[in-house]
N, C-alpha and C. Protein backbone atom coordinates (compact mmCIF):
# COMPACT_ATOMS: atom_id res chain seq x y z
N UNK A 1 83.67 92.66 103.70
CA UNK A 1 83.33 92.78 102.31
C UNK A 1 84.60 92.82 101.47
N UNK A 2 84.62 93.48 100.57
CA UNK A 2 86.09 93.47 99.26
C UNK A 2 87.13 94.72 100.48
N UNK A 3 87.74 93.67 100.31
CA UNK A 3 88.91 95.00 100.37
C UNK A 3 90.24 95.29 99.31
N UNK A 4 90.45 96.16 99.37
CA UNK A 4 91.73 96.38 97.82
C UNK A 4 92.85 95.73 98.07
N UNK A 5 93.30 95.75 97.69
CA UNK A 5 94.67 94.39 97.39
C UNK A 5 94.73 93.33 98.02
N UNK A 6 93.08 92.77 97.74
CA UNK A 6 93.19 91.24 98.41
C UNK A 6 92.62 90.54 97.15
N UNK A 7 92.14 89.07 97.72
CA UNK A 7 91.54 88.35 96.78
C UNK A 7 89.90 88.54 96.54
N UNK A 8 89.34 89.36 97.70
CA UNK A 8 88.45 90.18 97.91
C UNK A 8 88.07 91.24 96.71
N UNK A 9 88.93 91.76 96.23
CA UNK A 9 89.06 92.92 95.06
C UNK A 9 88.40 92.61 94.27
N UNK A 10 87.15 93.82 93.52
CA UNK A 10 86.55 93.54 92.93
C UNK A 10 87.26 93.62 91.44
N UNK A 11 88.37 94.30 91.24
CA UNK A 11 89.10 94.13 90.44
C UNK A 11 90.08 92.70 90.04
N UNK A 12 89.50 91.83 90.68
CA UNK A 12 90.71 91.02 90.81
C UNK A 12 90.14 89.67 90.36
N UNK A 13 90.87 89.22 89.17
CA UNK A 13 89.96 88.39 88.06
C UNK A 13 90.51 87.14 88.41
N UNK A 14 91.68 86.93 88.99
CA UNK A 14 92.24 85.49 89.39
C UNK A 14 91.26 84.91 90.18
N UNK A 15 89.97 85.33 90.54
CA UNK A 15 88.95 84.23 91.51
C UNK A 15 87.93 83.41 90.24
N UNK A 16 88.42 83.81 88.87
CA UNK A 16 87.31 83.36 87.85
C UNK A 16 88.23 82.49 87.08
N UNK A 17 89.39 82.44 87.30
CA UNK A 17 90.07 81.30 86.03
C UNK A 17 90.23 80.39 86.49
N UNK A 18 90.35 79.35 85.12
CA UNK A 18 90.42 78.43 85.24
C UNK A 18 91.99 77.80 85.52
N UNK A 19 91.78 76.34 86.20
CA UNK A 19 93.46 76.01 86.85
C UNK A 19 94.00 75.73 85.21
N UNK A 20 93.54 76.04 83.89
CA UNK A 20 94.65 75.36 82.89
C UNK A 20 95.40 76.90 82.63
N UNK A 21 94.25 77.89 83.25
CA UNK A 21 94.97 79.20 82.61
C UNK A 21 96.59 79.32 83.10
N UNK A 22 96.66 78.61 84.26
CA UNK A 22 97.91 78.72 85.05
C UNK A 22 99.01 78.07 84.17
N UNK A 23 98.54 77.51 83.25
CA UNK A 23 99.51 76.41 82.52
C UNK A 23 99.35 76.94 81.19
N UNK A 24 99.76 76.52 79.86
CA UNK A 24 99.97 76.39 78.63
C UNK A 24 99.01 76.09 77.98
N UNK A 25 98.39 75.10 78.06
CA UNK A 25 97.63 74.59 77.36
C UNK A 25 96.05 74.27 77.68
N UNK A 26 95.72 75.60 77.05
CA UNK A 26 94.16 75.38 77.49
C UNK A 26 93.58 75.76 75.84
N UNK A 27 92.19 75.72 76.19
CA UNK A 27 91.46 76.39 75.14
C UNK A 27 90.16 76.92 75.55
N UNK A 28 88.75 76.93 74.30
CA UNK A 28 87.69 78.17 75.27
C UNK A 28 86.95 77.11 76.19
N UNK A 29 87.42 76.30 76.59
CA UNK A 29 87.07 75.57 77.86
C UNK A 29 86.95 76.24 78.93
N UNK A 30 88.28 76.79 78.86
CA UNK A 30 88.39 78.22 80.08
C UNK A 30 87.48 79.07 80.48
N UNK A 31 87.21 79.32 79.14
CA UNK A 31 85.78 80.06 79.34
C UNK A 31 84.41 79.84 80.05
N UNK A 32 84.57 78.62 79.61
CA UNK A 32 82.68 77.97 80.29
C UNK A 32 83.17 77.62 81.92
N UNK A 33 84.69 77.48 82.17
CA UNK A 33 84.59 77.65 83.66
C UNK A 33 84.63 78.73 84.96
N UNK A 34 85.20 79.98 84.00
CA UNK A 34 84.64 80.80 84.30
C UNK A 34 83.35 81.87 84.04
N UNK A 35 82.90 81.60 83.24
CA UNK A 35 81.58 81.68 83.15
C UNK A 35 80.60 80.81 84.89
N UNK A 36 80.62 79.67 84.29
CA UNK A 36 80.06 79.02 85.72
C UNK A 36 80.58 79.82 87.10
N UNK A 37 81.70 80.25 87.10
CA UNK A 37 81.71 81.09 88.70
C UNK A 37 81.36 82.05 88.82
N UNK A 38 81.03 82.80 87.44
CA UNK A 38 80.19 83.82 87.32
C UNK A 38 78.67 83.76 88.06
N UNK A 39 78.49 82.54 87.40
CA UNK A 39 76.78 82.24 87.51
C UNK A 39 76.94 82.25 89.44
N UNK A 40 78.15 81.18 89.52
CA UNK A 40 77.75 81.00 91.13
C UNK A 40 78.11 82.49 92.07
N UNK A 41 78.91 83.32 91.42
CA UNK A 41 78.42 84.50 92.15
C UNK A 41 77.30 85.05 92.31
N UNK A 42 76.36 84.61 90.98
CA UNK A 42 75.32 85.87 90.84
C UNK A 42 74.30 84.98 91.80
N UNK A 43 74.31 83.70 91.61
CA UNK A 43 73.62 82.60 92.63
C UNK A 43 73.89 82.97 93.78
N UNK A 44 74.78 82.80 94.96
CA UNK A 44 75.28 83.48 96.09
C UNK A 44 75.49 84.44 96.61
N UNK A 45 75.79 85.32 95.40
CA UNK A 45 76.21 86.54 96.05
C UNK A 45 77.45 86.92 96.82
N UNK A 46 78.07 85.84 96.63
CA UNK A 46 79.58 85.57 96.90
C UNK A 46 80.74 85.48 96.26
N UNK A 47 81.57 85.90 96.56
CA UNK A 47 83.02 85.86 95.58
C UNK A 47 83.26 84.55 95.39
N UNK A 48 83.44 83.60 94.40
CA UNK A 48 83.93 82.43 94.49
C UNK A 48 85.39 82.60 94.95
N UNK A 49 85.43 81.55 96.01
CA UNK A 49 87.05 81.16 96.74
C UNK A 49 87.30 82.50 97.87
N UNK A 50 85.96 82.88 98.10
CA UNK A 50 86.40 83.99 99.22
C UNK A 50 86.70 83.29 100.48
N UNK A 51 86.90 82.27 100.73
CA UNK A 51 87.55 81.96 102.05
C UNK A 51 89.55 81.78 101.52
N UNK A 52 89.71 81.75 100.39
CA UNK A 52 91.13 82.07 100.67
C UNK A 52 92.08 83.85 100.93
N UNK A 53 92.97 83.32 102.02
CA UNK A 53 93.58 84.40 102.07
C UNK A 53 94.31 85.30 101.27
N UNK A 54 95.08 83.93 99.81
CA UNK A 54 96.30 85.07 99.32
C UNK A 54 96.30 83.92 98.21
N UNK A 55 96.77 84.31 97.33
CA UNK A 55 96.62 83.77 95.58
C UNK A 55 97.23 82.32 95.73
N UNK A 56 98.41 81.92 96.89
CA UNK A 56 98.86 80.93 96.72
C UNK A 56 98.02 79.91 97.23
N UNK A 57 96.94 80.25 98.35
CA UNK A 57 95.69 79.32 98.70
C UNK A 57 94.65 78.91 97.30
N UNK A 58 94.74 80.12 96.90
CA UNK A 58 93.61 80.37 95.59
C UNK A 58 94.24 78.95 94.48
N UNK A 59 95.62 79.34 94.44
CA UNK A 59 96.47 78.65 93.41
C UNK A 59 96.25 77.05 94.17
N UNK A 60 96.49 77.08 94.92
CA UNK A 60 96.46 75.47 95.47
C UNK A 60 95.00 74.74 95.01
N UNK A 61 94.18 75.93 95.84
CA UNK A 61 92.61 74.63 95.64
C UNK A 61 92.59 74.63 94.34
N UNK A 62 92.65 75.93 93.02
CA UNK A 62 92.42 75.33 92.11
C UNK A 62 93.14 74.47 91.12
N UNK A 63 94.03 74.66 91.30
CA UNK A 63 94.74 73.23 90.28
C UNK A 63 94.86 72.13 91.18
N UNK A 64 94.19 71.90 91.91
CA UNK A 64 93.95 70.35 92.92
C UNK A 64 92.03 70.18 92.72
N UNK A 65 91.67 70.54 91.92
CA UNK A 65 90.26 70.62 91.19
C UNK A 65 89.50 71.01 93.23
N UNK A 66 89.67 71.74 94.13
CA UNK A 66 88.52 71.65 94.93
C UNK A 66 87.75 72.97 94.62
N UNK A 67 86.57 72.81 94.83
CA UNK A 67 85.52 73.96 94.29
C UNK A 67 85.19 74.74 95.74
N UNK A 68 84.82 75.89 95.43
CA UNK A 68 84.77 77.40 96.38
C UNK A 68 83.76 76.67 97.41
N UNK A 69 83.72 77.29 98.53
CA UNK A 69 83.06 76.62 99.46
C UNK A 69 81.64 77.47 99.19
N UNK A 70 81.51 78.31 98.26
CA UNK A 70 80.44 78.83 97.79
C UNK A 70 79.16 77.84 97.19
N UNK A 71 79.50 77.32 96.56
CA UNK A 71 79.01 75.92 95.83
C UNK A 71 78.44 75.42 96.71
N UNK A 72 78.45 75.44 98.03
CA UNK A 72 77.69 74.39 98.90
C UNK A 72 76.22 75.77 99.36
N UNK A 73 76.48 76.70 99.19
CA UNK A 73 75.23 77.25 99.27
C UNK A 73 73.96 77.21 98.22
N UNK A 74 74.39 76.21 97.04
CA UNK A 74 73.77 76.41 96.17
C UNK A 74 73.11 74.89 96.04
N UNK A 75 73.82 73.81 96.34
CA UNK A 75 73.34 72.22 96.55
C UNK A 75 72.77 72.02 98.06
């Protein structure tokens, strides 16, 4: 389940942003994409991107656009 100082953490908001937050230039776009991983948590019941280990996995899939392997419980 969650454990504390992982990506697991229920405190831990880097599993909901979006890859422009990482960069400069975004706007409330950001928003409606995390919103949507919202939804797919509440859909699953899963952390979106809980199969990565450590922020730099997290960081990779998302600014390379691949989506949480959560998403496939839902299609």
């Amino acid at each position: 389940m969650w454990q504390r100082g992982s990506l697991t953490d229920r405190d831990d908001t880097r599993v909901h942003m979006a890859p422009e937050l990482y960069e400069e230039g975004y706007n409330e776009l950001v928003d409606v994409y995390s919103f949507g991983l919202c939804l797919l948590e509440m859909d699953t019941m899963e952390i979106p991107y809980m199969e990565c280990n450590c922020i730099f996995q997290l960081y990779n899939k998302v600014t390379k656009g691949v989506m949480p392997l959560a998403l496939n419980k839902v299609f």
